[in-house]
Structure formats: C-alpha cells, structure tokens
C-alpha atoms as a PDB file:
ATOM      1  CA  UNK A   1       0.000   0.000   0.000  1.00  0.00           C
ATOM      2  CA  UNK A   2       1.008   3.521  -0.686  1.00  0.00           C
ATOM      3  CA  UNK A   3       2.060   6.346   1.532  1.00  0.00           C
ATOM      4  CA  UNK A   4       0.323   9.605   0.075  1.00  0.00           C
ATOM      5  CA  UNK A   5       0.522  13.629   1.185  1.00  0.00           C
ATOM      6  CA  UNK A   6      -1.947  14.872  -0.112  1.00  0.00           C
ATOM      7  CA  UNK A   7      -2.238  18.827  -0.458  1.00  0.00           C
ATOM      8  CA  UNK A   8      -5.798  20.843  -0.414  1.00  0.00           C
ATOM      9  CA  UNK A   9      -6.780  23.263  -2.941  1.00  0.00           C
ATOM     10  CA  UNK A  10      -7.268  26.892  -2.472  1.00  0.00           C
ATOM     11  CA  UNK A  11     -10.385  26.528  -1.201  1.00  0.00           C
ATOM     12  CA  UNK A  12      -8.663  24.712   2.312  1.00  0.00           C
ATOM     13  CA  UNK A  13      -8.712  21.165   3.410  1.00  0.00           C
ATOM     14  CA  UNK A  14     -12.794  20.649   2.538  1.00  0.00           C
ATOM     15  CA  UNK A  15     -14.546  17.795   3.712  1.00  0.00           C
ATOM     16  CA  UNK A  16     -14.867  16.925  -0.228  1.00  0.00           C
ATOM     17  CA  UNK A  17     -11.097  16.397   0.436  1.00  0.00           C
ATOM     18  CA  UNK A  18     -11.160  14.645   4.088  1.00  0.00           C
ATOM     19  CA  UNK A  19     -13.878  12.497   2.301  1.00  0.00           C
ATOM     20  CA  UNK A  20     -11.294  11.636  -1.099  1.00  0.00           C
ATOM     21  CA  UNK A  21      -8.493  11.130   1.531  1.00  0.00           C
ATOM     22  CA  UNK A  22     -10.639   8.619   3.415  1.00  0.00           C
ATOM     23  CA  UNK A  23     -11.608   6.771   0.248  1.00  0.00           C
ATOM     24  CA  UNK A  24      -7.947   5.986  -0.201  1.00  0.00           C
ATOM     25  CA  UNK A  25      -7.940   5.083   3.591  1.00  0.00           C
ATOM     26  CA  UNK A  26     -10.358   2.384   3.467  1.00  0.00           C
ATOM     27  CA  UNK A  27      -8.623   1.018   0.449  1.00  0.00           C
ATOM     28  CA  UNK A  28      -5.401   0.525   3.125  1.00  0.00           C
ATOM     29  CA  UNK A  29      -3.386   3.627   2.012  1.00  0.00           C
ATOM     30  CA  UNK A  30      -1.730   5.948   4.200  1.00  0.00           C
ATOM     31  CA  UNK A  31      -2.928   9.074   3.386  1.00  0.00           C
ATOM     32  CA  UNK A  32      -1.655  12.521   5.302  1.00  0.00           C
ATOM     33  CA  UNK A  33      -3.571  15.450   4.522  1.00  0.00           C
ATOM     34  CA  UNK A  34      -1.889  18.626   5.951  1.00  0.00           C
ATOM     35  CA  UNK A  35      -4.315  21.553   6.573  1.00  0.00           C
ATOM     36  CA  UNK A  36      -1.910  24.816   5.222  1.00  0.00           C
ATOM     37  CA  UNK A  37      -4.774  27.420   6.283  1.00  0.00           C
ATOM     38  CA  UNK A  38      -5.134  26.710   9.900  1.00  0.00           C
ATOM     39  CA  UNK A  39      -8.348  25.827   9.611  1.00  0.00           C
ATOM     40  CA  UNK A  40      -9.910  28.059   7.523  1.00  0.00           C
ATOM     41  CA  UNK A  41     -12.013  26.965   4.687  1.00  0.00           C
ATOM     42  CA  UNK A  42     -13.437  29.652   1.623  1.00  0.00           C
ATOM     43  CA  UNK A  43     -16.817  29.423  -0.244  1.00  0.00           C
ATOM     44  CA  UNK A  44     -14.848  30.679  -3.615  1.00  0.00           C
ATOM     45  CA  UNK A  45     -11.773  30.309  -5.370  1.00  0.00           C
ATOM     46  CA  UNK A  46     -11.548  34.387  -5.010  1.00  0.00           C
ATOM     47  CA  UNK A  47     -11.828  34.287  -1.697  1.00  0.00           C
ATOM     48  CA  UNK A  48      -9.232  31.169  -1.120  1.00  0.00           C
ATOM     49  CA  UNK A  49      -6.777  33.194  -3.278  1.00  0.00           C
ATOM     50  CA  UNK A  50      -6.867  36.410  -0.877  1.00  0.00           C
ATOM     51  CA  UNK A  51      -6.244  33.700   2.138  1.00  0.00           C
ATOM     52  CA  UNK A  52      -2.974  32.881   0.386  1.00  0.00           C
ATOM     53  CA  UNK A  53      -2.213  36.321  -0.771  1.00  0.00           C
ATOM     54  CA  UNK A  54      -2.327  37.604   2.537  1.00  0.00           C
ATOM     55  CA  UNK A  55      -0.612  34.713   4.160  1.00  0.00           C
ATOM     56  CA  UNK A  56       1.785  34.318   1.408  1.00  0.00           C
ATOM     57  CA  UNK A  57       2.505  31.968  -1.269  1.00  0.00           C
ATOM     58  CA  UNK A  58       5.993  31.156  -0.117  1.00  0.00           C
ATOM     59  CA  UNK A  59       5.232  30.820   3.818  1.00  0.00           C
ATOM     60  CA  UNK A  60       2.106  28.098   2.176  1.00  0.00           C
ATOM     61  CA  UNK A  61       4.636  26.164   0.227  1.00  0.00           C
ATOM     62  CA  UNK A  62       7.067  26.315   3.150  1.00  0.00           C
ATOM     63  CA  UNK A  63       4.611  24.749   5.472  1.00  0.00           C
ATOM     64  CA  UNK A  64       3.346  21.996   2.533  1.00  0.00           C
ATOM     65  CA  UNK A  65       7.683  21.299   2.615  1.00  0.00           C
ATOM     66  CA  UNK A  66       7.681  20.989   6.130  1.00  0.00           C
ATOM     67  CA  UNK A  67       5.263  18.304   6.397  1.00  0.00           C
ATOM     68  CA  UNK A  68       7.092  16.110   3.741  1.00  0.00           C
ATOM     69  CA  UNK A  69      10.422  16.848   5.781  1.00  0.00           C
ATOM     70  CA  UNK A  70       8.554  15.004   9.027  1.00  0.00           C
ATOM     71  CA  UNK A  71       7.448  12.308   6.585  1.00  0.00           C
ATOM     72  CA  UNK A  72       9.588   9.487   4.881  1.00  0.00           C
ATOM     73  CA  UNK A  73      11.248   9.940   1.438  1.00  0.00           C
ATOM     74  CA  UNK A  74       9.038   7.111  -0.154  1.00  0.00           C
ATOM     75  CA  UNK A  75       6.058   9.283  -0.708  1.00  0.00           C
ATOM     76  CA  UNK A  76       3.233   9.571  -3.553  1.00  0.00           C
ATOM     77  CA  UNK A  77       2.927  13.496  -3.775  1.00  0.00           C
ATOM     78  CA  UNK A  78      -0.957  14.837  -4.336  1.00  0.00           C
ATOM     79  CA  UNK A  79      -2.461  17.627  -4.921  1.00  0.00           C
ATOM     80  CA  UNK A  80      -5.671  19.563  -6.033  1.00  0.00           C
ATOM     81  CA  UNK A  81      -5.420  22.644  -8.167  1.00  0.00           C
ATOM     82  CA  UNK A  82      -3.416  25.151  -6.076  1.00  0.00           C
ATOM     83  CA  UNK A  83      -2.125  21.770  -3.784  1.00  0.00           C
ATOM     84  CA  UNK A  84      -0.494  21.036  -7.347  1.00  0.00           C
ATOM     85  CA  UNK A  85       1.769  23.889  -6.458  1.00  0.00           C
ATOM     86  CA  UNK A  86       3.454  22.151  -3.544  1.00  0.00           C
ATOM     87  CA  UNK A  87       3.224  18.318  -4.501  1.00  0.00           C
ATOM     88  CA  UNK A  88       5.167  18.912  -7.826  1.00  0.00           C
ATOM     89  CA  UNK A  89       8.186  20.386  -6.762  1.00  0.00           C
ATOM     90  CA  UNK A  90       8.154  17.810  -4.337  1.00  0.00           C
ATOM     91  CA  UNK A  91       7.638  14.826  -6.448  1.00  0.00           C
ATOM     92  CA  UNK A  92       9.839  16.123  -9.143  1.00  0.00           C
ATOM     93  CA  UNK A  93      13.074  17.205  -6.904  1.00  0.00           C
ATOM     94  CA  UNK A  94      12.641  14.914  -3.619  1.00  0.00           C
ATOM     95  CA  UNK A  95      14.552  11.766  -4.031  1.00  0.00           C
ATOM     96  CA  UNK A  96      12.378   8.453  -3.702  1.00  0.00           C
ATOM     97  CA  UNK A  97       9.459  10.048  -4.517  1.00  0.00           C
ATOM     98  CA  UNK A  98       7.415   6.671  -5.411  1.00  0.00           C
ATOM     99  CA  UNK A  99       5.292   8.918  -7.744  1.00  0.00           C
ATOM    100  CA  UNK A 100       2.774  12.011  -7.874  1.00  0.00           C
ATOM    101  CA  UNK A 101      -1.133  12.252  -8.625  1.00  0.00           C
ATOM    102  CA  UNK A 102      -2.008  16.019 -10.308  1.00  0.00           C
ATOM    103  CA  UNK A 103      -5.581  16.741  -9.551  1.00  0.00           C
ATOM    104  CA  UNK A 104      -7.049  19.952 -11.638  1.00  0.00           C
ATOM    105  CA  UNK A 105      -3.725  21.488 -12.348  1.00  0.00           C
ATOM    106  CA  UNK A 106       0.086  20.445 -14.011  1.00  0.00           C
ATOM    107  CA  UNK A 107       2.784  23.022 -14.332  1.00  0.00           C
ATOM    108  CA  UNK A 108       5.476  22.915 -17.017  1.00  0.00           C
ATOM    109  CA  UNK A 109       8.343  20.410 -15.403  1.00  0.00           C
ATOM    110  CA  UNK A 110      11.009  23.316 -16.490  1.00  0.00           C
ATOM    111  CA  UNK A 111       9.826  25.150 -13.374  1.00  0.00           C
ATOM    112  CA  UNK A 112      11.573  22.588 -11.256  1.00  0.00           C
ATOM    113  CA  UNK A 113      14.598  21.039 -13.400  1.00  0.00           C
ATOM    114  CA  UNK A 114      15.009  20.355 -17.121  1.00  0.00           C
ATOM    115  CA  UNK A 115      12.892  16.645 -16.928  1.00  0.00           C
ATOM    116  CA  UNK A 116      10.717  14.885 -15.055  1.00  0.00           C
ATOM    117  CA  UNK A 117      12.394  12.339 -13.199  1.00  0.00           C
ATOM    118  CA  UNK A 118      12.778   8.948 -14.521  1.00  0.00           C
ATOM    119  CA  UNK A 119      11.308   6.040 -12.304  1.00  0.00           C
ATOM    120  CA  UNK A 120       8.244   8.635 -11.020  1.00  0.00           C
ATOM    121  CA  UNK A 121       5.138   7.657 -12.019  1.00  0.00           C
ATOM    122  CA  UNK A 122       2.885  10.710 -12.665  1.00  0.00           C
ATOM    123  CA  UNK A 123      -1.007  10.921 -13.421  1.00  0.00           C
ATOM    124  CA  UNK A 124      -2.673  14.387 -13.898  1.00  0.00           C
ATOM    125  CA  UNK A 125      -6.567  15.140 -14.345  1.00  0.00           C
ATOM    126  CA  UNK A 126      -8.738  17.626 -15.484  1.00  0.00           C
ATOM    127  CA  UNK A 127     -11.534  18.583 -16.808  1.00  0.00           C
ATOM    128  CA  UNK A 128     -11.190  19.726 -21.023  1.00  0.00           C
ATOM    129  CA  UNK A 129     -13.465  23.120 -20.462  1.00  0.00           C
ATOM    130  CA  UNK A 130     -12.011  24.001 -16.734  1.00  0.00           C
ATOM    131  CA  UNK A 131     -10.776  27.287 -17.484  1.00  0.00           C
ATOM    132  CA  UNK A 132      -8.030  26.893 -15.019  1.00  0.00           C
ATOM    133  CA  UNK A 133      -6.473  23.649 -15.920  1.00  0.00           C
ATOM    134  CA  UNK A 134      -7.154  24.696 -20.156  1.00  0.00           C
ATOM    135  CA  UNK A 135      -4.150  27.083 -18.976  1.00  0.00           C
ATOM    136  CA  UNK A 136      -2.414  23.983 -17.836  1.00  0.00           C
ATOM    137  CA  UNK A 137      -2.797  21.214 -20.068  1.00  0.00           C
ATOM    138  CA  UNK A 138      -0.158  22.128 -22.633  1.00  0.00           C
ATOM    139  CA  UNK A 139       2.492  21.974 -19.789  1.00  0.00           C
ATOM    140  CA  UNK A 140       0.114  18.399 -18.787  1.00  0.00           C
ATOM    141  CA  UNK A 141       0.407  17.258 -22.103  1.00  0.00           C
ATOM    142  CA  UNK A 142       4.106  18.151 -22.694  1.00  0.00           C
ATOM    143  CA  UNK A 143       4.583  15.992 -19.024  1.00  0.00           C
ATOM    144  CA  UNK A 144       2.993  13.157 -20.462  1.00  0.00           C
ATOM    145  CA  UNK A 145       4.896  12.910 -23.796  1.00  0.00           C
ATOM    146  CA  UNK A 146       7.904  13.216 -21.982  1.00  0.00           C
ATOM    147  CA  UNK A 147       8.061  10.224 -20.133  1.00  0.00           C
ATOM    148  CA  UNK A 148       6.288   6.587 -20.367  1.00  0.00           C
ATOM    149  CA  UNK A 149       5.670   6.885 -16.636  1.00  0.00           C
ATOM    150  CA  UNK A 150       2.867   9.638 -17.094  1.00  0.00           C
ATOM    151  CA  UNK A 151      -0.689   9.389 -17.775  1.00  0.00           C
ATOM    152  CA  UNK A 152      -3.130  12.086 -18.421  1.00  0.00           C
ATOM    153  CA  UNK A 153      -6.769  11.717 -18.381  1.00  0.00           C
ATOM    154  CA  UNK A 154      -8.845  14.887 -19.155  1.00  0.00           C
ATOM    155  CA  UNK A 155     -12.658  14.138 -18.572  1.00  0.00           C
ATOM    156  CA  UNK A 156     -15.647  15.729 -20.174  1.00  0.00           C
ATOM    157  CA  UNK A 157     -17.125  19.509 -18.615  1.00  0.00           C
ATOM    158  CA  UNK A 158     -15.267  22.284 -17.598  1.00  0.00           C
ATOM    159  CA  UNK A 159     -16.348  22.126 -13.388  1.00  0.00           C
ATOM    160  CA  UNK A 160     -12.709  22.964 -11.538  1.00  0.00           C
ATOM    161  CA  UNK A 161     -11.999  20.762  -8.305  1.00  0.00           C
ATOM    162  CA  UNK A 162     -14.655  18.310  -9.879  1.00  0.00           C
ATOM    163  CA  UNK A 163     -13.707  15.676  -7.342  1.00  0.00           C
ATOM    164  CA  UNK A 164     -14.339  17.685  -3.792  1.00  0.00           C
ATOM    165  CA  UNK A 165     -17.769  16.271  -3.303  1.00  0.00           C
ATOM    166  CA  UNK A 166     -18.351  19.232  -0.946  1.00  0.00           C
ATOM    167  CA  UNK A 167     -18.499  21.893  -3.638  1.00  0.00           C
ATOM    168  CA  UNK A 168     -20.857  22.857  -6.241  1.00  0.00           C
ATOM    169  CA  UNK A 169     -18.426  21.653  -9.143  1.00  0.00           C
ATOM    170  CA  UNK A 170     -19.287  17.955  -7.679  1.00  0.00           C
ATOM    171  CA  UNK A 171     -19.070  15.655 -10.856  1.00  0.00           C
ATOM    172  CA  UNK A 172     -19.944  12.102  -8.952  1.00  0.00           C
ATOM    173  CA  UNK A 173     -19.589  10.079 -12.403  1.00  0.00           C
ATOM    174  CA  UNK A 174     -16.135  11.772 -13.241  1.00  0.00           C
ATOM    175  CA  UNK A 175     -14.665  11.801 -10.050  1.00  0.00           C
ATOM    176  CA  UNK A 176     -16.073   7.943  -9.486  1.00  0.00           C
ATOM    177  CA  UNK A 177     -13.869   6.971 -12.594  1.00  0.00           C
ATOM    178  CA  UNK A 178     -10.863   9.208 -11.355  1.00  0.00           C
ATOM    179  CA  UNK A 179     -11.190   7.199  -8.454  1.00  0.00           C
ATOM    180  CA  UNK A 180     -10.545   4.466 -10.018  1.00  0.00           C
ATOM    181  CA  UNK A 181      -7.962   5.329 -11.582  1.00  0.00           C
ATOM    182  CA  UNK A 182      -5.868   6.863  -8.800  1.00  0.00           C
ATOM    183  CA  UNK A 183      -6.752   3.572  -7.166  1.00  0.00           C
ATOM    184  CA  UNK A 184      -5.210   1.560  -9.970  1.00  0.00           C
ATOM    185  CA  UNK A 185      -2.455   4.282  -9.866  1.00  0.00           C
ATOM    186  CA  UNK A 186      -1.621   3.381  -6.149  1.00  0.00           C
ATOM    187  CA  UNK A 187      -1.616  -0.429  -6.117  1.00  0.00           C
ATOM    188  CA  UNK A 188       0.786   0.136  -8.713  1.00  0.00           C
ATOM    189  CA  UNK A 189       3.415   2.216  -7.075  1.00  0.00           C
END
C-alpha cells in the first residue's frame, strides 16, 4: 500500500477532500492530509486566493515542505489545483518520490529542473473546459509525452476541483472513474 501527502486546494482542506483522503484510507493507504490554512475553509476560489495572498505563497509552500520533511522519502505526492503547487516540486526534486497524482492542475516540469524524473510515475486530471487547468494542459500534455511513466486523463465539462464532493463543481460520475484510476495508480506504485 502507498504512503500519500496529499495537499488541499485553495479553497482549504474541505470535507470533499477529508472524504477523497478517506476513500484511499479504506482502500489501506496511508494518506496525510496537511491543513496549510489553519483551519480556515473559503466558499470561492476568489476568496481562497486572498487567504494565500495575505498569508503568502511562499510561507504556504514552506509549510506543505515541512510536512514532507517530518514524513519518509518514499512518498506519492498529491495535490488539487493550487495543492499542485506544492506536490510537484516535491515529487519532481525529492529523491524516492514513489510517484505524484495532479488533480485539476500540471505546471510545465522546467519550473523545477530540465525533466521529469525517470522512475516517477505521474497521473494528472482535469476537466477539457475548466478554465483553469485549459491554462495547464499544454504543460500536462508536454509531461505526459515526456516520459512513459505519465498518464493524463482529461474528462468531459469544464467544473474545476470536480472531485471535492463538498463543492458545487461535484461531478460524482467523473470523479467515481478518477477514483478508479488513482486507485489503480496506487496499487501500482
């Protein structure tokens, strides 16, 4: 069974993403799901974005770091949309990562080195109309031609954070089969 850290989206750690996290649980995975906003949860993106502004983007991915530097190397990196932010870096730099699961977001690899590191197994997902992760999926796309050890799966609709069954943008068919497939991704690892 896999070892995951998984990191919330800008919206804070939702019960959409306790729930996800305790999917994976039941399944017998170890899944750690640091709360980087003290608590505090937003109805909007806008809103969740202002929380980090003020707090600061740095002083967020320095706490996500922290947690992975109480944690064992041997760790499957996660993340949902803005979470995407800390888990890459992470899963792309930290040696014996066992591999990284991009919910909702991908940034181009070049941000953290010149290629994605061989032996890392890497899935990303989003939705083909989400205006957020359209900005994304070239650098997605360029990910998963780069390497044999990446899958991308982009899924019908445009709702962003489709798979926190706490918010409106709830897609239960979509994130069902996501499920699955971060299942499958898991057992593999």
């Amino acid at each position: 069974m896999a070892e995951v850290l998984l990191y919330h989206h800008i919206q804070g750690l939702t019960d959409g993403v306790r729930d996800f996290a305790e999917e994976l649980r039941q399944s017998g995975h170890t899944v750690h799901t640091p709360d980087l906003f003290d608590g505090r949860t937003f109805d909007s993106l806008e809103e969740g974005f202002g929380h980090a502004r003020e707090t600061g983007f740095e002083e967020i991915r320095k706490r996500g770091a922290a947690v992975a530097d109480e944690l064992g190397p041997e760790l499957v990196y996660a993340g949902f949309s803005f979470g995407v932010m800390i888990a890459q870096p992470l899963a792309q730099t930290r040696a014996g990562a066992r591999g990284a699961l991009f919910m909702d977001s991908c940034l181009p690899v070049t941000e953290f080195g010149t290629a994605w590191p061989g032996g890392v197994p890497v899935q990303i997902h989003g939705k083909e109309s989400d205006e957020y992760f359209e900005e994304d999926l070239p650098a997605a796309r360029e990910l998963a031609a780069s390497t044999a050890a990446a899958e991308l799966f982009v899924y019908p609709g445009g709702q962003h954070l489709f798979a926190d069954s706490s918010l409106a943008a709830y897609d239960p068919e979509a994130s069902a089969l996501l499920m699955e497939r971060v299942q499958a991704f898991l057992t593999s690892v």
